[in-house]
PDB file of N, CA and C in Angstrom:
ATOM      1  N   UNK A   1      30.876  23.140  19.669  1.00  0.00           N
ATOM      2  CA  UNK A   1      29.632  23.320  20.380  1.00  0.00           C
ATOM      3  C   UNK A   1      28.482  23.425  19.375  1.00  0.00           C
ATOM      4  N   UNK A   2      27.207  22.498  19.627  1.00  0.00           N
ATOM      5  CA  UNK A   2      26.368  22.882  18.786  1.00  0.00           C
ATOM      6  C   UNK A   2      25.920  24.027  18.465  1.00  0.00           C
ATOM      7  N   UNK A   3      24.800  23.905  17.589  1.00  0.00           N
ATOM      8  CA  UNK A   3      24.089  25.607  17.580  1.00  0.00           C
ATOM      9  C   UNK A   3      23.130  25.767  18.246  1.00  0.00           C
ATOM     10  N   UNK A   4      21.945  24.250  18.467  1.00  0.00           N
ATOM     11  CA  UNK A   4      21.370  23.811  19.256  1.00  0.00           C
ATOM     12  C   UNK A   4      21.700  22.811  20.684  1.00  0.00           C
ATOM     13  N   UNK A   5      20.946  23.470  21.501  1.00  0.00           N
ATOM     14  CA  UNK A   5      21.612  22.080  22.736  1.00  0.00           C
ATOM     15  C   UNK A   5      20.811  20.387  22.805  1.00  0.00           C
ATOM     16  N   UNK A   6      21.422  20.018  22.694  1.00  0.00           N
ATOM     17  CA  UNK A   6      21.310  18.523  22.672  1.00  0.00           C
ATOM     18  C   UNK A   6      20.143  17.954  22.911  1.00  0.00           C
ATOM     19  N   UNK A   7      19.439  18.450  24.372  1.00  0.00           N
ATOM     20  CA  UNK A   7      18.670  18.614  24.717  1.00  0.00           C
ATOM     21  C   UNK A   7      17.225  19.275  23.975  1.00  0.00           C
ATOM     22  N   UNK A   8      17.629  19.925  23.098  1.00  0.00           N
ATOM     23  CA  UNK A   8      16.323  20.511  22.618  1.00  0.00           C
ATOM     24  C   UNK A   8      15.928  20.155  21.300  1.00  0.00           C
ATOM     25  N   UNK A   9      17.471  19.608  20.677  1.00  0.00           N
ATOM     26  CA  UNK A   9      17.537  19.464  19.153  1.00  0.00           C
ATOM     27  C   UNK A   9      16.134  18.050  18.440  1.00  0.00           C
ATOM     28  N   UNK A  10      16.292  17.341  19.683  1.00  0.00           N
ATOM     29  CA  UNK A  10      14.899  16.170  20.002  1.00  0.00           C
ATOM     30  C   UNK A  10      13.741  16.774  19.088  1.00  0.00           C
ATOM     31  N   UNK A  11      13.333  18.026  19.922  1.00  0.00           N
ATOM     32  CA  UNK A  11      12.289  18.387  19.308  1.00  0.00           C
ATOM     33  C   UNK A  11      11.923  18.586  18.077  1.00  0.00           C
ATOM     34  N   UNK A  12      12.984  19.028  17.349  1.00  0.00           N
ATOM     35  CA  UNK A  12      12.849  19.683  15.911  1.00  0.00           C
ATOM     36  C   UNK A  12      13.332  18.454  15.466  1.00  0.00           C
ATOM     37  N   UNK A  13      13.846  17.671  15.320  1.00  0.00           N
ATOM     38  CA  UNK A  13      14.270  15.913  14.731  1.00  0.00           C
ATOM     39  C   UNK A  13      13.151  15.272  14.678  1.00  0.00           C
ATOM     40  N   UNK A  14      12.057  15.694  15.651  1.00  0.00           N
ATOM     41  CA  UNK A  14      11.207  15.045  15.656  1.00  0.00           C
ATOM     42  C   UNK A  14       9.969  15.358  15.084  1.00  0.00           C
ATOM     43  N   UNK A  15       9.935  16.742  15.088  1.00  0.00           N
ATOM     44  CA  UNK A  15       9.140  17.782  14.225  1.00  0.00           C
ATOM     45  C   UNK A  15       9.601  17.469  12.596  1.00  0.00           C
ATOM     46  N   UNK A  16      11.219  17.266  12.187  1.00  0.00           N
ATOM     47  CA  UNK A  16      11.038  17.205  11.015  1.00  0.00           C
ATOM     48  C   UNK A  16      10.580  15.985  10.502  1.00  0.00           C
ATOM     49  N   UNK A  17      10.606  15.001  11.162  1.00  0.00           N
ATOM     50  CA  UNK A  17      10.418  13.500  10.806  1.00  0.00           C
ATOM     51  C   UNK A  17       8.619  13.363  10.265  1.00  0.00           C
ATOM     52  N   UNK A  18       7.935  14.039  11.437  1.00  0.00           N
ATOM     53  CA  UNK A  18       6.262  14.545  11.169  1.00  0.00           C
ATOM     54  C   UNK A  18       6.368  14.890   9.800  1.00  0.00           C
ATOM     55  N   UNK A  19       6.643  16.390   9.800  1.00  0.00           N
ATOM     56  CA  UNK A  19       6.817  16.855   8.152  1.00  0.00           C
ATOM     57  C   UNK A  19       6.987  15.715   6.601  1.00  0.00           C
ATOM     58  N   UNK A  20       8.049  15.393   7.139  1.00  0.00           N
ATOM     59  CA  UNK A  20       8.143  14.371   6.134  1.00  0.00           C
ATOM     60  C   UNK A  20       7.399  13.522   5.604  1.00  0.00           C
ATOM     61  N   UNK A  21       7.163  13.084   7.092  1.00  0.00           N
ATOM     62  CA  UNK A  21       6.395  11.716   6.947  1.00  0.00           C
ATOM     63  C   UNK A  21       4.619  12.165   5.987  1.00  0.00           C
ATOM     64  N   UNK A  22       4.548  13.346   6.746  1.00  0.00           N
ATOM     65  CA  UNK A  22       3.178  13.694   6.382  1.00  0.00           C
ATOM     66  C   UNK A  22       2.990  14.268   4.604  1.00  0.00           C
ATOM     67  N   UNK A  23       4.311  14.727   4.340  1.00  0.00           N
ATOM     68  CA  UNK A  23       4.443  15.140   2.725  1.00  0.00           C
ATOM     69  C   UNK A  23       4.504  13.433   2.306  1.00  0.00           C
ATOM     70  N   UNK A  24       4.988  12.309   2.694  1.00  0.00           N
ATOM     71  CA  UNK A  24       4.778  11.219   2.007  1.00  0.00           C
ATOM     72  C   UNK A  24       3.720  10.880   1.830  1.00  0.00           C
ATOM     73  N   UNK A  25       3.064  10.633   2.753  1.00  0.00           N
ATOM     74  CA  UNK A  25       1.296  10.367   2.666  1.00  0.00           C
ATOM     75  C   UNK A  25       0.226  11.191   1.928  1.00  0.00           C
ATOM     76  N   UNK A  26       0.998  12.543   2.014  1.00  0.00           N
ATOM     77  CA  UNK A  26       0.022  13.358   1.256  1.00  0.00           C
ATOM     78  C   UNK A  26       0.391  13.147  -0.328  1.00  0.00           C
ATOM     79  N   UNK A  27       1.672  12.452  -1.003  1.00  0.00           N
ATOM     80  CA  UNK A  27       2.356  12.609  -2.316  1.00  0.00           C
ATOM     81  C   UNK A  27       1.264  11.350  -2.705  1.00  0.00           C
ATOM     82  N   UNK A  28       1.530  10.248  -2.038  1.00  0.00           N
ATOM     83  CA  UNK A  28       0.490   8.616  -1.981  1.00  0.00           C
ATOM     84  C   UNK A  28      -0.562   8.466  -2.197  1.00  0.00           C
ATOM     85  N   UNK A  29      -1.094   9.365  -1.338  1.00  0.00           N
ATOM     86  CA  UNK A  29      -2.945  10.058  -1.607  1.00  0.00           C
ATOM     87  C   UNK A  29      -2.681  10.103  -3.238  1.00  0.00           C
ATOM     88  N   UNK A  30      -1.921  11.132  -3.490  1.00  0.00           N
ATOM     89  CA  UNK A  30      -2.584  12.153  -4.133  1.00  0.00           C
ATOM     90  C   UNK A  30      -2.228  11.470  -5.575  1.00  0.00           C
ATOM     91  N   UNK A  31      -1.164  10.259  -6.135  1.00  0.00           N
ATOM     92  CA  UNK A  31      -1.202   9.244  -6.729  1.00  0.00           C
ATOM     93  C   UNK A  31      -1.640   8.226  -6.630  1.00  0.00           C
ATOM     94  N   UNK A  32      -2.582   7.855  -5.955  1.00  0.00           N
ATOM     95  CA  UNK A  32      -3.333   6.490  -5.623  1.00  0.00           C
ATOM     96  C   UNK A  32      -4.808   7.030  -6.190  1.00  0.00           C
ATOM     97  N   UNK A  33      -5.045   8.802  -6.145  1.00  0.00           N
ATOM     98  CA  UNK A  33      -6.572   9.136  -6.831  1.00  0.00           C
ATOM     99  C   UNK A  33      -6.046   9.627  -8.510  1.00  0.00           C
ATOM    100  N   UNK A  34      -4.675   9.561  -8.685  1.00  0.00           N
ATOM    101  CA  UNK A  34      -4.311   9.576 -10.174  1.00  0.00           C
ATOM    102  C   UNK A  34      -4.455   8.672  -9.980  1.00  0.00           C
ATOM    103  N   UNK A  35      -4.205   7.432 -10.120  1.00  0.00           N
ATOM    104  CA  UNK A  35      -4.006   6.261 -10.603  1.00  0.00           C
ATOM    105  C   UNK A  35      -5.634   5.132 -10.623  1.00  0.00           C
ATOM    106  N   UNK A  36      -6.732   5.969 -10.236  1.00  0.00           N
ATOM    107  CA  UNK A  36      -7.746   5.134  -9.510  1.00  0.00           C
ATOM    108  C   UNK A  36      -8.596   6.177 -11.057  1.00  0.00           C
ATOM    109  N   UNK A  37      -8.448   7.600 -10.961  1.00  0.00           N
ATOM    110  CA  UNK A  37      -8.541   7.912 -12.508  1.00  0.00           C
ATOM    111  C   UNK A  37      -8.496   7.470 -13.596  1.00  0.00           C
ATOM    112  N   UNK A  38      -7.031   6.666 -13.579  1.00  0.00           N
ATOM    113  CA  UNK A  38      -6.493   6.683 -14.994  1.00  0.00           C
ATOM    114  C   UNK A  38      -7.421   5.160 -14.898  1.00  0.00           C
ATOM    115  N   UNK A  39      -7.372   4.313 -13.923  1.00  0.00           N
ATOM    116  CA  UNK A  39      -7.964   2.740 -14.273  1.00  0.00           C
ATOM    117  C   UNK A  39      -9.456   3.042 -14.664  1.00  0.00           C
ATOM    118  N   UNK A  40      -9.915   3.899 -14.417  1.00  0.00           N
ATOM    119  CA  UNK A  40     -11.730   4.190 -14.754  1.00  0.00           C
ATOM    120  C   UNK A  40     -11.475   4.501 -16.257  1.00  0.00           C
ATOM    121  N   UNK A  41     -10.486   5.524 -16.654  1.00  0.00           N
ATOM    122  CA  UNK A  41     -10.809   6.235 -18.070  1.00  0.00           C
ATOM    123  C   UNK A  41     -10.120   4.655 -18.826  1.00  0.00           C
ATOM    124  N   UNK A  42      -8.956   3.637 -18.708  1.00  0.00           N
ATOM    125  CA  UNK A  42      -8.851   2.366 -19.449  1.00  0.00           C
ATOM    126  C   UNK A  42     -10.304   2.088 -19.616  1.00  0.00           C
ATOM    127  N   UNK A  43     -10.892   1.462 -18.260  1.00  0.00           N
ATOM    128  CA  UNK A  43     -12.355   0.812 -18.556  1.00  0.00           C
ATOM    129  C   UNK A  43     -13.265   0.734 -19.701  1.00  0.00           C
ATOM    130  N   UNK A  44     -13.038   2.386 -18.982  1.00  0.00           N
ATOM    131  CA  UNK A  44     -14.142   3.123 -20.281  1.00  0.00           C
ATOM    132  C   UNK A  44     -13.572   2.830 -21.520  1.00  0.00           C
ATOM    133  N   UNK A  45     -12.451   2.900 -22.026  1.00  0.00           N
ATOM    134  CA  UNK A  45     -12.008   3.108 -23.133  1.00  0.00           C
ATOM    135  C   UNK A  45     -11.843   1.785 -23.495  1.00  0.00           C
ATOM    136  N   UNK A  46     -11.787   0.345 -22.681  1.00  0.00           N
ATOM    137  CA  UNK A  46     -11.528  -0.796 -22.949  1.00  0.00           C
ATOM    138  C   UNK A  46     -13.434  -1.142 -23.334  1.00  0.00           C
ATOM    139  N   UNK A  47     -14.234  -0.599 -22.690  1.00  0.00           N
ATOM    140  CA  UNK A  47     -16.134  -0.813 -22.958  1.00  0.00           C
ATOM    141  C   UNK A  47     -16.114  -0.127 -24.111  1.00  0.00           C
ATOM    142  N   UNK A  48     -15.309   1.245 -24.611  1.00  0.00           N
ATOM    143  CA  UNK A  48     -15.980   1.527 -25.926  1.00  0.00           C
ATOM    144  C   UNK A  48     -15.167   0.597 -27.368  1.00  0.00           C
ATOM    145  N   UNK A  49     -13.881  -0.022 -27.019  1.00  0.00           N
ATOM    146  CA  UNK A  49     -13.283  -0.683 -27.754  1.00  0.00           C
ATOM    147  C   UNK A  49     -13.973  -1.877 -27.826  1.00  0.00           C
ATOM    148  N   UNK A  50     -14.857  -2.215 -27.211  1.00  0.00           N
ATOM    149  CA  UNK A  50     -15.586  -3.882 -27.497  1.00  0.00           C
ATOM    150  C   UNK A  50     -16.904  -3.597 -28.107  1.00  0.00           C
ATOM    151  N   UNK A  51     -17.233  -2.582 -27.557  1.00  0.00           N
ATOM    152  CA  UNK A  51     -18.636  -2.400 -28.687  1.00  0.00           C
ATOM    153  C   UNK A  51     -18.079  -1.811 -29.913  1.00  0.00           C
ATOM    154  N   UNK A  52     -17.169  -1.226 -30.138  1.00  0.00           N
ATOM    155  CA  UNK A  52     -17.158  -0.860 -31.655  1.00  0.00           C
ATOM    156  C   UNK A  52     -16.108  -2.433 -32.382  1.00  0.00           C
ATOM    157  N   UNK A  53     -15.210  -3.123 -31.882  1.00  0.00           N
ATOM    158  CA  UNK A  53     -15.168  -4.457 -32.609  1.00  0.00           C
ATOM    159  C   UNK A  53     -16.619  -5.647 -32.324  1.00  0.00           C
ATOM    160  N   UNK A  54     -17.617  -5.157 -31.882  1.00  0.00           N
ATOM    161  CA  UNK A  54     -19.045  -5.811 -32.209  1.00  0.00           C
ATOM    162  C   UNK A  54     -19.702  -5.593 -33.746  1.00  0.00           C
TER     163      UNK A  54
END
């Protein structure tokens, strides 16, 4: 016999799936504004590498 009834277990399967889903999107965010960082500080560092081989 479950611990939960069958019937109810829906809810929380479905509750954990939210959770999840929502820690993925929030992990994505939150490496897509690292990664949108790191391409600005190259830039920069690729603009100060051409004026100093000028």
């Amino acid at each position: 016999m479950p611990a939960i009834p069958l019937g109810e277990a829906g809810k929380y399967v479905a509750a954990a799936y939210v959770v999840v889903f929502t820690l993925v999107i929030v992990y994505v965010a939150i490496m897509a504004a690292k990664l949108q960082r790191i391409e600005r500080e190259v830039e920069h560092l690729n603009e100060l590498a051409d004026k100093r081989s000028r």
